[in-house]
PDB file of N, CA and C in Angstrom:
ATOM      1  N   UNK A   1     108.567  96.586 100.596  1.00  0.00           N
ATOM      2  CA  UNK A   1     109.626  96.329  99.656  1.00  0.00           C
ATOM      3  C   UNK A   1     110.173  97.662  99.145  1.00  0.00           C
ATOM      4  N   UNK A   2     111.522  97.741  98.701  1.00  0.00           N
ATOM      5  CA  UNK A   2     111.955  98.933  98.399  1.00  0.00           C
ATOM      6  C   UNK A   2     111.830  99.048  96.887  1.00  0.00           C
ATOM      7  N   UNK A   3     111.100 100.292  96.702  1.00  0.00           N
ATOM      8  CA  UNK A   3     111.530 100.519  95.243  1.00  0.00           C
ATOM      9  C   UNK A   3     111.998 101.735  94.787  1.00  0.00           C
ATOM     10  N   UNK A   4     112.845 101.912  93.438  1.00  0.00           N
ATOM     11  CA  UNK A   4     113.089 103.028  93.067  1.00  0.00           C
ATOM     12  C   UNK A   4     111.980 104.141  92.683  1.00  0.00           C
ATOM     13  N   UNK A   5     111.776 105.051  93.388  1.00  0.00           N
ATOM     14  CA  UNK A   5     110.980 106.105  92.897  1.00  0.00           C
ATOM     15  C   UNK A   5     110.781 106.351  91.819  1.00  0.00           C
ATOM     16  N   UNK A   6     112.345 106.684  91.605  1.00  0.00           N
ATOM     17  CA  UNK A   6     112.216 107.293  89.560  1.00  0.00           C
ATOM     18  C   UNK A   6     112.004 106.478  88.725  1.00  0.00           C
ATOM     19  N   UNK A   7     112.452 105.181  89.364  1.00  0.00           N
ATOM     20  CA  UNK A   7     111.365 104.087  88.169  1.00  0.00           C
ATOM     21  C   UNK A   7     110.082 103.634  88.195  1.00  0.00           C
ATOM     22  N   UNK A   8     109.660 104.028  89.360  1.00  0.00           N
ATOM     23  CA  UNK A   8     108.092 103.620  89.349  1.00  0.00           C
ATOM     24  C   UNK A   8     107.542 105.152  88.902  1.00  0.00           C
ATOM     25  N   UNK A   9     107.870 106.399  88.643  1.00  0.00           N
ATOM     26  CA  UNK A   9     107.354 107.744  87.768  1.00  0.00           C
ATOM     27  C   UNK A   9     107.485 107.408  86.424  1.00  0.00           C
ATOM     28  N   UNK A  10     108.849 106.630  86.009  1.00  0.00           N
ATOM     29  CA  UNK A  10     109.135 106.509  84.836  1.00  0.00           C
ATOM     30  C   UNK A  10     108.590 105.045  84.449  1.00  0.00           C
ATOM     31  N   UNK A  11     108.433 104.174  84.915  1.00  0.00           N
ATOM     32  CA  UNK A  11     107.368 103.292  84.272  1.00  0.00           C
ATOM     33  C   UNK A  11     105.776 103.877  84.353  1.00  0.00           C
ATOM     34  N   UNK A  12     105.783 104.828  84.865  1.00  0.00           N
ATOM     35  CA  UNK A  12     103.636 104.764  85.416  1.00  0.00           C
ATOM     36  C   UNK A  12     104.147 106.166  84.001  1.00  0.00           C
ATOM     37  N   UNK A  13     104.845 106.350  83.596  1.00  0.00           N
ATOM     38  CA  UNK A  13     104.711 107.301  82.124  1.00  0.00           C
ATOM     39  C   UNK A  13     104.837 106.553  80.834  1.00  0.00           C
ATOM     40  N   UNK A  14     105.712 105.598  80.805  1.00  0.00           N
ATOM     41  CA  UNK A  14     105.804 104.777  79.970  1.00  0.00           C
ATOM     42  C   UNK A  14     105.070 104.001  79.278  1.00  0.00           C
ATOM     43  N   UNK A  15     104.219 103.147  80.342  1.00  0.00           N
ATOM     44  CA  UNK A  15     102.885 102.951  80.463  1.00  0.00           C
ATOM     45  C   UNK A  15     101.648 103.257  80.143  1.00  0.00           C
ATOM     46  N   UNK A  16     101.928 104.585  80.098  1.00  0.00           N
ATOM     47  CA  UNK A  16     100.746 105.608  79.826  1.00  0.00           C
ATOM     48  C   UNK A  16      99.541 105.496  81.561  1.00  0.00           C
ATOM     49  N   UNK A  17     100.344 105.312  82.339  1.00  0.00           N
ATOM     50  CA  UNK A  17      99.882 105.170  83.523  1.00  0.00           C
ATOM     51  C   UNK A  17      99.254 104.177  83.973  1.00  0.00           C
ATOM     52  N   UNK A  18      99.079 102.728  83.774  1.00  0.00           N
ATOM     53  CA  UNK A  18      99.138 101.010  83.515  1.00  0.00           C
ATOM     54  C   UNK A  18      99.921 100.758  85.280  1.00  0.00           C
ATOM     55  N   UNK A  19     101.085 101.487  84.931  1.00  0.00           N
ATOM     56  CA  UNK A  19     101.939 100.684  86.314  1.00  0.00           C
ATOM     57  C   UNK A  19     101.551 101.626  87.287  1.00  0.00           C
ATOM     58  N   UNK A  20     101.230 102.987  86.966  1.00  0.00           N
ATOM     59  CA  UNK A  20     100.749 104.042  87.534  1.00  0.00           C
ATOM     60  C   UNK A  20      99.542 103.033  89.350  1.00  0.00           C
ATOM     61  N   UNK A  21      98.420 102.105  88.336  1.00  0.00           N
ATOM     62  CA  UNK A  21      97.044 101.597  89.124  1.00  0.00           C
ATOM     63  C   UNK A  21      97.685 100.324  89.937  1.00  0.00           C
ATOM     64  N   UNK A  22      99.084  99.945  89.094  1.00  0.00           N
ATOM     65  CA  UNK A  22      99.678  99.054  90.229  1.00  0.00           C
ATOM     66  C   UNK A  22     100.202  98.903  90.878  1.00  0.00           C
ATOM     67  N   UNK A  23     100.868 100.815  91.088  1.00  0.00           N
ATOM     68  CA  UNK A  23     101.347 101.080  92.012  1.00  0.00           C
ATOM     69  C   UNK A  23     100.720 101.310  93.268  1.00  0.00           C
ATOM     70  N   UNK A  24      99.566 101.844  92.838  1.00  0.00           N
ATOM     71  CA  UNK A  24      98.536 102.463  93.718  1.00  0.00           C
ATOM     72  C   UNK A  24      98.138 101.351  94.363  1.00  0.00           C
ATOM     73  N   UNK A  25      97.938 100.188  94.066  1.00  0.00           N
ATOM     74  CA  UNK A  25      97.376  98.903  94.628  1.00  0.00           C
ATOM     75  C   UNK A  25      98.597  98.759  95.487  1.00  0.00           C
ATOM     76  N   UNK A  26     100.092  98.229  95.090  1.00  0.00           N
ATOM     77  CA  UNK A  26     100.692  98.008  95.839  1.00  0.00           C
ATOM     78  C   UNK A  26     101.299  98.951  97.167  1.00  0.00           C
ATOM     79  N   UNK A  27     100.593 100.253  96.723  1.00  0.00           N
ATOM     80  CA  UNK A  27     101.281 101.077  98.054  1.00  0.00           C
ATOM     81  C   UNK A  27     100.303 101.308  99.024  1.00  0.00           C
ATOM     82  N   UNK A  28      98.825 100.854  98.582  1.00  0.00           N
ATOM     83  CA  UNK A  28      97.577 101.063  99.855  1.00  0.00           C
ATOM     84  C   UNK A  28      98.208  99.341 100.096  1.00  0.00           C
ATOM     85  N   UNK A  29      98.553  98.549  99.940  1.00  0.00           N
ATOM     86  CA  UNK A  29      98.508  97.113 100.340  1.00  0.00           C
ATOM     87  C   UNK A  29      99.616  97.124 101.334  1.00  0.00           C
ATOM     88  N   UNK A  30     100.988  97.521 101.152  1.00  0.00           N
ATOM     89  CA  UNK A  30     102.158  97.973 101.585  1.00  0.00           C
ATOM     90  C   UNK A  30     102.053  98.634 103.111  1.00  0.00           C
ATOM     91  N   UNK A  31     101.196 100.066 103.115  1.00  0.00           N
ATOM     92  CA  UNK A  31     101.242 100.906 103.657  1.00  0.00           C
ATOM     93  C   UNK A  31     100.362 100.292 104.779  1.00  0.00           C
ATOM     94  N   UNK A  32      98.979  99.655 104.105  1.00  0.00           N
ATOM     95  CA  UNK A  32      98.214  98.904 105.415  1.00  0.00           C
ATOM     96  C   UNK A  32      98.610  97.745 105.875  1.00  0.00           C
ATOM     97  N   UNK A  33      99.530  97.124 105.361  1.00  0.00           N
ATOM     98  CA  UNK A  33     101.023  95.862 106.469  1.00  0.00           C
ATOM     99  C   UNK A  33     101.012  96.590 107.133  1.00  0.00           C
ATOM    100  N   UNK A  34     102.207  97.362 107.029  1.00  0.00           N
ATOM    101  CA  UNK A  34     102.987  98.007 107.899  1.00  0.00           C
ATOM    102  C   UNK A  34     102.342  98.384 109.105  1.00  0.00           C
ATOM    103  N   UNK A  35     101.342  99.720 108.718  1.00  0.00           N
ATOM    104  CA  UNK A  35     100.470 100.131 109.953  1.00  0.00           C
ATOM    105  C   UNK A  35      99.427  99.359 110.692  1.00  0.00           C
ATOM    106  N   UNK A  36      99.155  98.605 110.391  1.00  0.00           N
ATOM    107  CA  UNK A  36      98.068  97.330 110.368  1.00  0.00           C
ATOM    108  C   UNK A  36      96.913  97.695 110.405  1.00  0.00           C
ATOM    109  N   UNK A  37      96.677  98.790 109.987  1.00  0.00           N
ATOM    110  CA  UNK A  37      95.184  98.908 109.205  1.00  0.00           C
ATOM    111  C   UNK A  37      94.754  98.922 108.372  1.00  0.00           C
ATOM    112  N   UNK A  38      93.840  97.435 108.259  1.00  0.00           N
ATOM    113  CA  UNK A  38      93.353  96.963 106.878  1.00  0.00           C
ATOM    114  C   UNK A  38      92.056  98.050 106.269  1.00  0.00           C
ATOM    115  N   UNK A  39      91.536  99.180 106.739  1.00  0.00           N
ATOM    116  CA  UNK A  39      90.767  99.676 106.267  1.00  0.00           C
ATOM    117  C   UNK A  39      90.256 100.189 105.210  1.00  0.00           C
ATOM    118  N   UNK A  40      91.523 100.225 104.493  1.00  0.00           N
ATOM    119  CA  UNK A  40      91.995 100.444 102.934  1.00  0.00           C
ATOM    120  C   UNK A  40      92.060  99.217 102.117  1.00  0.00           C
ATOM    121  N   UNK A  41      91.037  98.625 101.822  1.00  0.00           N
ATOM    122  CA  UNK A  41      91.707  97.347 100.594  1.00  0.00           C
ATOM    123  C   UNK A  41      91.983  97.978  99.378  1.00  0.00           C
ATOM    124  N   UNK A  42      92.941  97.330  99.030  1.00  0.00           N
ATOM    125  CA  UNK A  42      93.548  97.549  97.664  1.00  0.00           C
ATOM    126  C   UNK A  42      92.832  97.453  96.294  1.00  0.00           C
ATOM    127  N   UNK A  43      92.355  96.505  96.554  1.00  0.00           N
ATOM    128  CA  UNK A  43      91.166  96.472  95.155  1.00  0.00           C
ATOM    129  C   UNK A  43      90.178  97.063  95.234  1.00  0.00           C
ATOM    130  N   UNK A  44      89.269  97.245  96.553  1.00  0.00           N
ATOM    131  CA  UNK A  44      88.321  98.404  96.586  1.00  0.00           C
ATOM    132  C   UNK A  44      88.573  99.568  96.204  1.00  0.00           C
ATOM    133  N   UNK A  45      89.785  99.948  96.937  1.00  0.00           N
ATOM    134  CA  UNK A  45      90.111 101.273  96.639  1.00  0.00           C
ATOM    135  C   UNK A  45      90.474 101.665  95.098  1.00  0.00           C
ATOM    136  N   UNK A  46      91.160 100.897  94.480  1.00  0.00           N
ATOM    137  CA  UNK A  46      90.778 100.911  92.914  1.00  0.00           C
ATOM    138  C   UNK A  46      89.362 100.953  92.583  1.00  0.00           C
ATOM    139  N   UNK A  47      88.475  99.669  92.696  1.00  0.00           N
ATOM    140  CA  UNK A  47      87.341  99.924  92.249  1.00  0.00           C
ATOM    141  C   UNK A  47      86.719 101.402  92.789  1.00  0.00           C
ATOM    142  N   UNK A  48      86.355 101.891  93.762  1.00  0.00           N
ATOM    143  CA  UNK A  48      85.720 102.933  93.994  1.00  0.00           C
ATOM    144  C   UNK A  48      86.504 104.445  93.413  1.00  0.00           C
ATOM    145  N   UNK A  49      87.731 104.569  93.195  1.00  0.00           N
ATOM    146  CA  UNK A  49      88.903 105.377  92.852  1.00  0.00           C
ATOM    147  C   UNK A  49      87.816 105.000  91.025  1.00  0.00           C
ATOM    148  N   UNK A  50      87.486 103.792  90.242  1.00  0.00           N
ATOM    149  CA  UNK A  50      87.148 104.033  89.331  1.00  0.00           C
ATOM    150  C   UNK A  50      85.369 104.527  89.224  1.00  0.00           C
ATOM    151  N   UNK A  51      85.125 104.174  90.163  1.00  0.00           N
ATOM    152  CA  UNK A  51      83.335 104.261  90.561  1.00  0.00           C
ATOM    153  C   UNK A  51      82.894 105.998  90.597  1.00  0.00           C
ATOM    154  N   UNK A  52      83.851 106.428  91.224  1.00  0.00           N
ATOM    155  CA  UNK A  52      84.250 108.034  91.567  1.00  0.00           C
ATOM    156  C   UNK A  52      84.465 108.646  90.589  1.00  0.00           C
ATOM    157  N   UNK A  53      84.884 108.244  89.630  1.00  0.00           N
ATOM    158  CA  UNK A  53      85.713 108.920  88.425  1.00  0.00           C
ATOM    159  C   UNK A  53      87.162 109.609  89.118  1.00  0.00           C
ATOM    160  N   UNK A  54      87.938 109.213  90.021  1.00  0.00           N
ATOM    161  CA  UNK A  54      88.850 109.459  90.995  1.00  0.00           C
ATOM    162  C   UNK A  54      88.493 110.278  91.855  1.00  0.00           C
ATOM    163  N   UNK A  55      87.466 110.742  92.603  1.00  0.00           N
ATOM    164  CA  UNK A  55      86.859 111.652  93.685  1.00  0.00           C
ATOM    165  C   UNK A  55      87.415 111.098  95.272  1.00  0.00           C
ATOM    166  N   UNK A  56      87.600 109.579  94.754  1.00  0.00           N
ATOM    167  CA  UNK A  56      87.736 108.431  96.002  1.00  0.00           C
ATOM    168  C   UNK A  56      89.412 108.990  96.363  1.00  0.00           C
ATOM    169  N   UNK A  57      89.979 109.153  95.727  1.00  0.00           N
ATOM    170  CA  UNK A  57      91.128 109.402  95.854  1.00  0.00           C
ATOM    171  C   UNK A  57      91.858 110.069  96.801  1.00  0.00           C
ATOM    172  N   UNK A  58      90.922 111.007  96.990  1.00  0.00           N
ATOM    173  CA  UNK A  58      90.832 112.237  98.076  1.00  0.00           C
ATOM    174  C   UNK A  58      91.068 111.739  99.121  1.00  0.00           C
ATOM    175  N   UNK A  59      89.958 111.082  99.780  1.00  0.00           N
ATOM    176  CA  UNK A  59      89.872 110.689 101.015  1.00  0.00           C
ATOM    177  C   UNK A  59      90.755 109.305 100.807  1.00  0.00           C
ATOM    178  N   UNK A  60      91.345 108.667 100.051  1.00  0.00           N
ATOM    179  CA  UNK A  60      92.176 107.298 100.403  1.00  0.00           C
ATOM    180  C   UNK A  60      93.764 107.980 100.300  1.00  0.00           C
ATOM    181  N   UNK A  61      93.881 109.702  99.990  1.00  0.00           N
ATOM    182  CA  UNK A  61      95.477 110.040  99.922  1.00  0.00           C
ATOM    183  C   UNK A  61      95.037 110.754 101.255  1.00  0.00           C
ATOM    184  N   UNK A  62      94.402 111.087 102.235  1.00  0.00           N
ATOM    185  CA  UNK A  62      94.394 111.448 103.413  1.00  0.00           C
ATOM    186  C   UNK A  62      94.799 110.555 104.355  1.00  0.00           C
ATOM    187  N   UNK A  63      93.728 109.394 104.070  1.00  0.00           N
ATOM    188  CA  UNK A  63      93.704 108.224 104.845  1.00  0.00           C
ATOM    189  C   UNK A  63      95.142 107.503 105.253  1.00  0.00           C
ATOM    190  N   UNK A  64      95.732 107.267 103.874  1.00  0.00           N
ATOM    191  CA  UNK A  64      97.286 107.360 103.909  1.00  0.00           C
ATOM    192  C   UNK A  64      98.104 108.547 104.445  1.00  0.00           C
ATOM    193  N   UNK A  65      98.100 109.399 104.461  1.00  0.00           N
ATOM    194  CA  UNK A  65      98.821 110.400 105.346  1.00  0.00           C
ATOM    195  C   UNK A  65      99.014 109.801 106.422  1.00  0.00           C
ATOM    196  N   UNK A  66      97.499 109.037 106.942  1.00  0.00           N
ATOM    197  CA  UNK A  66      97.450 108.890 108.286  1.00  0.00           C
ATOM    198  C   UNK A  66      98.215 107.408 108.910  1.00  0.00           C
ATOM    199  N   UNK A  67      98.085 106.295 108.254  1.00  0.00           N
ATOM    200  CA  UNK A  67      98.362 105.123 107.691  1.00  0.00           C
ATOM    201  C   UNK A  67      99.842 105.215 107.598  1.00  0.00           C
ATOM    202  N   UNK A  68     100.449 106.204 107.296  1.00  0.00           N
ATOM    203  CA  UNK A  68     102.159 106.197 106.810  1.00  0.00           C
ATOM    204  C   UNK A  68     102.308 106.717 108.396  1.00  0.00           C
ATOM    205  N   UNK A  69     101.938 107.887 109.124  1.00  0.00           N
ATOM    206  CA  UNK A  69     102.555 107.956 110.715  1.00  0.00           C
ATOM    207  C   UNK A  69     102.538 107.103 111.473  1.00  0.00           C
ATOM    208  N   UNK A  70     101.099 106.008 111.338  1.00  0.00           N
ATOM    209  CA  UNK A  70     101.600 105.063 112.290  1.00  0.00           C
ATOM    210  C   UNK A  70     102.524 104.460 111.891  1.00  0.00           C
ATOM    211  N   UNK A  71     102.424 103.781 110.962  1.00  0.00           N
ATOM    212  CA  UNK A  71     103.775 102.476 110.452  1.00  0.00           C
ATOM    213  C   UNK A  71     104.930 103.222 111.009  1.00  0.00           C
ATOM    214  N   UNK A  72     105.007 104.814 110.388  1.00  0.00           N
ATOM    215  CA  UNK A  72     106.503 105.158 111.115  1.00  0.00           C
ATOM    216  C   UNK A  72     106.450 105.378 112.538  1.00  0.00           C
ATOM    217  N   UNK A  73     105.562 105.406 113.549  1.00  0.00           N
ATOM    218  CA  UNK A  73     105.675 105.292 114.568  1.00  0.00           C
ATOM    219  C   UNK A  73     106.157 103.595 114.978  1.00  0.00           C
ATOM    220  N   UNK A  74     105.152 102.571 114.593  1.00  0.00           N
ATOM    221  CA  UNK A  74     105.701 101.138 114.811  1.00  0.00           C
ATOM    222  C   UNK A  74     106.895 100.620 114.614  1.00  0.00           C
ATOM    223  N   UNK A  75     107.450 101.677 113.503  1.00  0.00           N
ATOM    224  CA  UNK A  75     108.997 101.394 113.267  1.00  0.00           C
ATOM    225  C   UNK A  75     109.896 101.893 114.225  1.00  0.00           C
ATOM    226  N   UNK A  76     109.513 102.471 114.984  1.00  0.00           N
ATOM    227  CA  UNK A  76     110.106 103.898 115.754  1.00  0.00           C
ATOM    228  C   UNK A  76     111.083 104.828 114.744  1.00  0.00           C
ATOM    229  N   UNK A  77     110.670 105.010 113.741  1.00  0.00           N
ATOM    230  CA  UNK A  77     111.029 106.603 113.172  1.00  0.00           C
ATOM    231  C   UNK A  77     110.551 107.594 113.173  1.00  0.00           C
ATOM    232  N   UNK A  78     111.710 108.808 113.051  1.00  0.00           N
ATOM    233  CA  UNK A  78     110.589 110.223 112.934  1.00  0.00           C
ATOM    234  C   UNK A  78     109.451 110.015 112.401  1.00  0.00           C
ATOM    235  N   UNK A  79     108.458 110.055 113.018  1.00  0.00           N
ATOM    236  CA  UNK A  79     106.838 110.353 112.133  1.00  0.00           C
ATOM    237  C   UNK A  79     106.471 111.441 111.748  1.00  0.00           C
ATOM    238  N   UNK A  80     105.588 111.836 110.496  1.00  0.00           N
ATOM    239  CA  UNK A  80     105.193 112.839 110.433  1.00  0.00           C
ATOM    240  C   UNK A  80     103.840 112.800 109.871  1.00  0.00           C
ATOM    241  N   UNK A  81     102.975 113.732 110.345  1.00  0.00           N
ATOM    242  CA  UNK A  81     101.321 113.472 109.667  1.00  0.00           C
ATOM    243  C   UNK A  81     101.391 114.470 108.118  1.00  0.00           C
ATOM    244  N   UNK A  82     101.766 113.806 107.231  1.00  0.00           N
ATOM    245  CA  UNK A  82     102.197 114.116 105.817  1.00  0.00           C
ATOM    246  C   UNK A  82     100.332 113.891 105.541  1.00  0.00           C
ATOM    247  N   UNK A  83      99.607 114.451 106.087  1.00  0.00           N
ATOM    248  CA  UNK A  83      98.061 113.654 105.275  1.00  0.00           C
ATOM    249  C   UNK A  83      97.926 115.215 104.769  1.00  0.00           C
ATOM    250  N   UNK A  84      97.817 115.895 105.276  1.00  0.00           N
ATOM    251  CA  UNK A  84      97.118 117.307 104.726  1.00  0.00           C
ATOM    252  C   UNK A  84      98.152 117.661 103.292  1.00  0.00           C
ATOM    253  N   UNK A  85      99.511 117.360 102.692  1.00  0.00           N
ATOM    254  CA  UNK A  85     100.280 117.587 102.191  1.00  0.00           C
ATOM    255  C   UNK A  85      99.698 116.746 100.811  1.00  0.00           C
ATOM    256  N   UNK A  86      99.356 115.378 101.177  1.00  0.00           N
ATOM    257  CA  UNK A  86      98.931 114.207 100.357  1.00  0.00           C
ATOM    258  C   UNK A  86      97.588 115.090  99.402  1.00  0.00           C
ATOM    259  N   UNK A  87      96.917 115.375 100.616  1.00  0.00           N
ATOM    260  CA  UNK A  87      95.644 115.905 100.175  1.00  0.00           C
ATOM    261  C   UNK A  87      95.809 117.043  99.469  1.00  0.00           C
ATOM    262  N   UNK A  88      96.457 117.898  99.408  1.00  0.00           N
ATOM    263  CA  UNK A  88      96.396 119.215  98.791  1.00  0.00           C
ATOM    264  C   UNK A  88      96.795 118.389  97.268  1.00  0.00           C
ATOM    265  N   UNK A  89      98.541 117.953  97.651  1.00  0.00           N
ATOM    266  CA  UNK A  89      99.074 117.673  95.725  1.00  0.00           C
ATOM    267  C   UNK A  89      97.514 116.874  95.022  1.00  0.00           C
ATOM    268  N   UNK A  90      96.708 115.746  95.648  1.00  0.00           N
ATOM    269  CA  UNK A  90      95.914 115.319  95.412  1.00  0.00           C
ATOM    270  C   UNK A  90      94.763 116.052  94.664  1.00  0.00           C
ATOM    271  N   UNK A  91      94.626 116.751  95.709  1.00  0.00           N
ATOM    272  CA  UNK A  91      93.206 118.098  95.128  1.00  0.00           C
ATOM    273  C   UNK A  91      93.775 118.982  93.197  1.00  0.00           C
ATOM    274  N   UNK A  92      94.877 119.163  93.672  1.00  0.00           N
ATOM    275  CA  UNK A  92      95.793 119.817  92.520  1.00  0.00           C
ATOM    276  C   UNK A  92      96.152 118.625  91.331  1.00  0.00           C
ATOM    277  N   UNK A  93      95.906 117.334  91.551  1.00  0.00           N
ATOM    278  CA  UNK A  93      96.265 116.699  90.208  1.00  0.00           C
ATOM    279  C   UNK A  93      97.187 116.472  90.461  1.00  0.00           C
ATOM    280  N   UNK A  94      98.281 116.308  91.095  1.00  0.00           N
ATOM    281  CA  UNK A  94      99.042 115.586  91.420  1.00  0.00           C
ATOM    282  C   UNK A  94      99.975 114.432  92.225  1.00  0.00           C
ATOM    283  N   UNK A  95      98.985 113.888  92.179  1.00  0.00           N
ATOM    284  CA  UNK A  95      99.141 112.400  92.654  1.00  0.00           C
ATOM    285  C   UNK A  95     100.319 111.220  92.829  1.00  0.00           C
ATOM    286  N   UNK A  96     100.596 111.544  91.623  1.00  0.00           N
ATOM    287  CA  UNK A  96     102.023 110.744  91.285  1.00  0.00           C
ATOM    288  C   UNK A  96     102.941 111.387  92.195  1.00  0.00           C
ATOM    289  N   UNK A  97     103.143 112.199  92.677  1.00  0.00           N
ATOM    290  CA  UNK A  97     103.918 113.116  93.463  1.00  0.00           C
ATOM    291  C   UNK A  97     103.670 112.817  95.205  1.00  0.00           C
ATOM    292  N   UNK A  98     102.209 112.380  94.935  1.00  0.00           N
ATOM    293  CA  UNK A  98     101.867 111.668  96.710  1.00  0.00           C
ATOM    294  C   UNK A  98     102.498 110.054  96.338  1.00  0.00           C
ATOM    295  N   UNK A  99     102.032 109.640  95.648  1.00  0.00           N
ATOM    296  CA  UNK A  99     102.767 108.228  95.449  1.00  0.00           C
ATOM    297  C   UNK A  99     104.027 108.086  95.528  1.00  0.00           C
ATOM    298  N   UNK A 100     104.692 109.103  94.816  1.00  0.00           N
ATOM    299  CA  UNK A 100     106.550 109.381  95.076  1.00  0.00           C
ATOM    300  C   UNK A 100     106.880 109.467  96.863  1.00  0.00           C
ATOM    301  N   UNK A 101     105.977 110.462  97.378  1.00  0.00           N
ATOM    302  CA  UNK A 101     106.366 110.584  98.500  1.00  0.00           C
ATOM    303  C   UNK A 101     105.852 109.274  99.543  1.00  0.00           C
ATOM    304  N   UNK A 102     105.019 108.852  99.373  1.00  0.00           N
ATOM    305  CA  UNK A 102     104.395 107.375 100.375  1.00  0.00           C
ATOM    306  C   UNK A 102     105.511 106.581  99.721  1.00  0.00           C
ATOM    307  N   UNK A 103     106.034 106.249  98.720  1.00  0.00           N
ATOM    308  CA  UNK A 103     106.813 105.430  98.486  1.00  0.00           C
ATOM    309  C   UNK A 103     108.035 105.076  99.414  1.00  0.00           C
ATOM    310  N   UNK A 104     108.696 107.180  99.259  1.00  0.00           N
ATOM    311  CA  UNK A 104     109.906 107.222 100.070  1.00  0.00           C
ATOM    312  C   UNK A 104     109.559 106.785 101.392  1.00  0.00           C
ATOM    313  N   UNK A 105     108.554 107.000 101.784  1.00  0.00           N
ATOM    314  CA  UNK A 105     108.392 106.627 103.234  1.00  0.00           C
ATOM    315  C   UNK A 105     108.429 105.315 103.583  1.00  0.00           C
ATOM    316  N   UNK A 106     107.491 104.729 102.467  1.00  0.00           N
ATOM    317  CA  UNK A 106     107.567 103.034 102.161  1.00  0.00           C
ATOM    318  C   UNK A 106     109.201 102.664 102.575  1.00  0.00           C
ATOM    319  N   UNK A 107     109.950 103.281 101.842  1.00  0.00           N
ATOM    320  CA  UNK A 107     111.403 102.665 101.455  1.00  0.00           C
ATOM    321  C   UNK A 107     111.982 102.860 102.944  1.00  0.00           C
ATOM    322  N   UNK A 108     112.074 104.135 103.564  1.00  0.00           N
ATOM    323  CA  UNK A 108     112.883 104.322 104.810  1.00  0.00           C
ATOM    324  C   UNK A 108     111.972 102.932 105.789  1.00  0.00           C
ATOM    325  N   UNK A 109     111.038 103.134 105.900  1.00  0.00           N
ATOM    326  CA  UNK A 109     110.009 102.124 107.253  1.00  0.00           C
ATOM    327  C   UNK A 109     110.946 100.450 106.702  1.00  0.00           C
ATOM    328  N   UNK A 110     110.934 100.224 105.505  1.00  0.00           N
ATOM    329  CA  UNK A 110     111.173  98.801 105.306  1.00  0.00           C
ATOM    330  C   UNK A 110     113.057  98.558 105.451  1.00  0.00           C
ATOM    331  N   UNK A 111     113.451  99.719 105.507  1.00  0.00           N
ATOM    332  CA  UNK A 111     114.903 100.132 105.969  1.00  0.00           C
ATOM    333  C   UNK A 111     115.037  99.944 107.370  1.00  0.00           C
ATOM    334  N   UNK A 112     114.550 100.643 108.214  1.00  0.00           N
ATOM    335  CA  UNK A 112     114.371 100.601 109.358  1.00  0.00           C
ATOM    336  C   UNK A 112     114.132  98.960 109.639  1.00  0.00           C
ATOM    337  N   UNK A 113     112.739  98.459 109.347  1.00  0.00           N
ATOM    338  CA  UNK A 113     112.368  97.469 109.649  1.00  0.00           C
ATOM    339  C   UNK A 113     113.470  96.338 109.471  1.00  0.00           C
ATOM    340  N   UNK A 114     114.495  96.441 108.686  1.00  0.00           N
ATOM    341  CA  UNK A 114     115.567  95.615 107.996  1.00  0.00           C
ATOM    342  C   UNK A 114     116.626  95.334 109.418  1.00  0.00           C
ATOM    343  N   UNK A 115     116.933  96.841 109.229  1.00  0.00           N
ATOM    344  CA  UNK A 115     118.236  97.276 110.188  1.00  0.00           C
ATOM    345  C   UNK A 115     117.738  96.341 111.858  1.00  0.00           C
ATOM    346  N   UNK A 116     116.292  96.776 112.512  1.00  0.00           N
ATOM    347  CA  UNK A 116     116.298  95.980 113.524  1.00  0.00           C
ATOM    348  C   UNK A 116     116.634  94.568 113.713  1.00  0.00           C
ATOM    349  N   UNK A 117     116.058  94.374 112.322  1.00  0.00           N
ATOM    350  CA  UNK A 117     116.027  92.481 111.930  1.00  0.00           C
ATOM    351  C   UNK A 117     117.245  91.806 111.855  1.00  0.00           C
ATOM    352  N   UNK A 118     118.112  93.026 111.659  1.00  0.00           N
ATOM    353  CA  UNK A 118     119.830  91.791 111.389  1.00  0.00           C
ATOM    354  C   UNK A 118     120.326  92.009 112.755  1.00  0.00           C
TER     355      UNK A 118
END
């Protein structure tokens, strides 16, 4: 599904970061459609993301790096292995900034996916 970026930054602030954990649910849920690997559940990955004290995070914004090339390969769009990129803002605390970017990717793949469909 497409969403606005700047409103899902500006609600997950608003929030005090509330829409922030439901974003995160909906973009490991999203991202493993698309690519069809369920290896990522969405609620696990929350629970352990809280089990971790966010340590989990690490390895589930890699995992997605990896997770976003296929889908854009299945779509046939440019792909790119964005995982090492995920992982660094990740390591650095900035997360919301990997979520911004899986999003955009979210948005072009379900674009794509549209355009074949009509």
């Amino acid at each position: 599904m497409n969403r606005s970026v700047g409103l899902c930054i500006l609600f997950t602030i608003l929030t005090c970061g509330l829409y922030g954990i439901y974003w995160f649910y909906i973009l490991t849920k999203e991202v493993s459609d698309l690519s069809n690997d369920f290896s990522l559940s969405p609620g696990l990955t929350i629970l352990f993301t809280i089990l971790t004290c966010g340590l989990y995070t690490i390895y589930w914004s890699y995992k997605m790096g990896k997770n976003v090339e296929i889908a854009q390969q299945i779509a046939n769009i440019n792909s790119n292995d964005d995982s090492m990129l995920y992982l660094l803002l990740t390591l650095f605390g900035l997360s919301i900034i990997t979520f911004a970017i899986i999003q955009s990717n979210i948005n072009k793949i379900v674009s794509a996916n549209t355009a074949i469909h009509v």
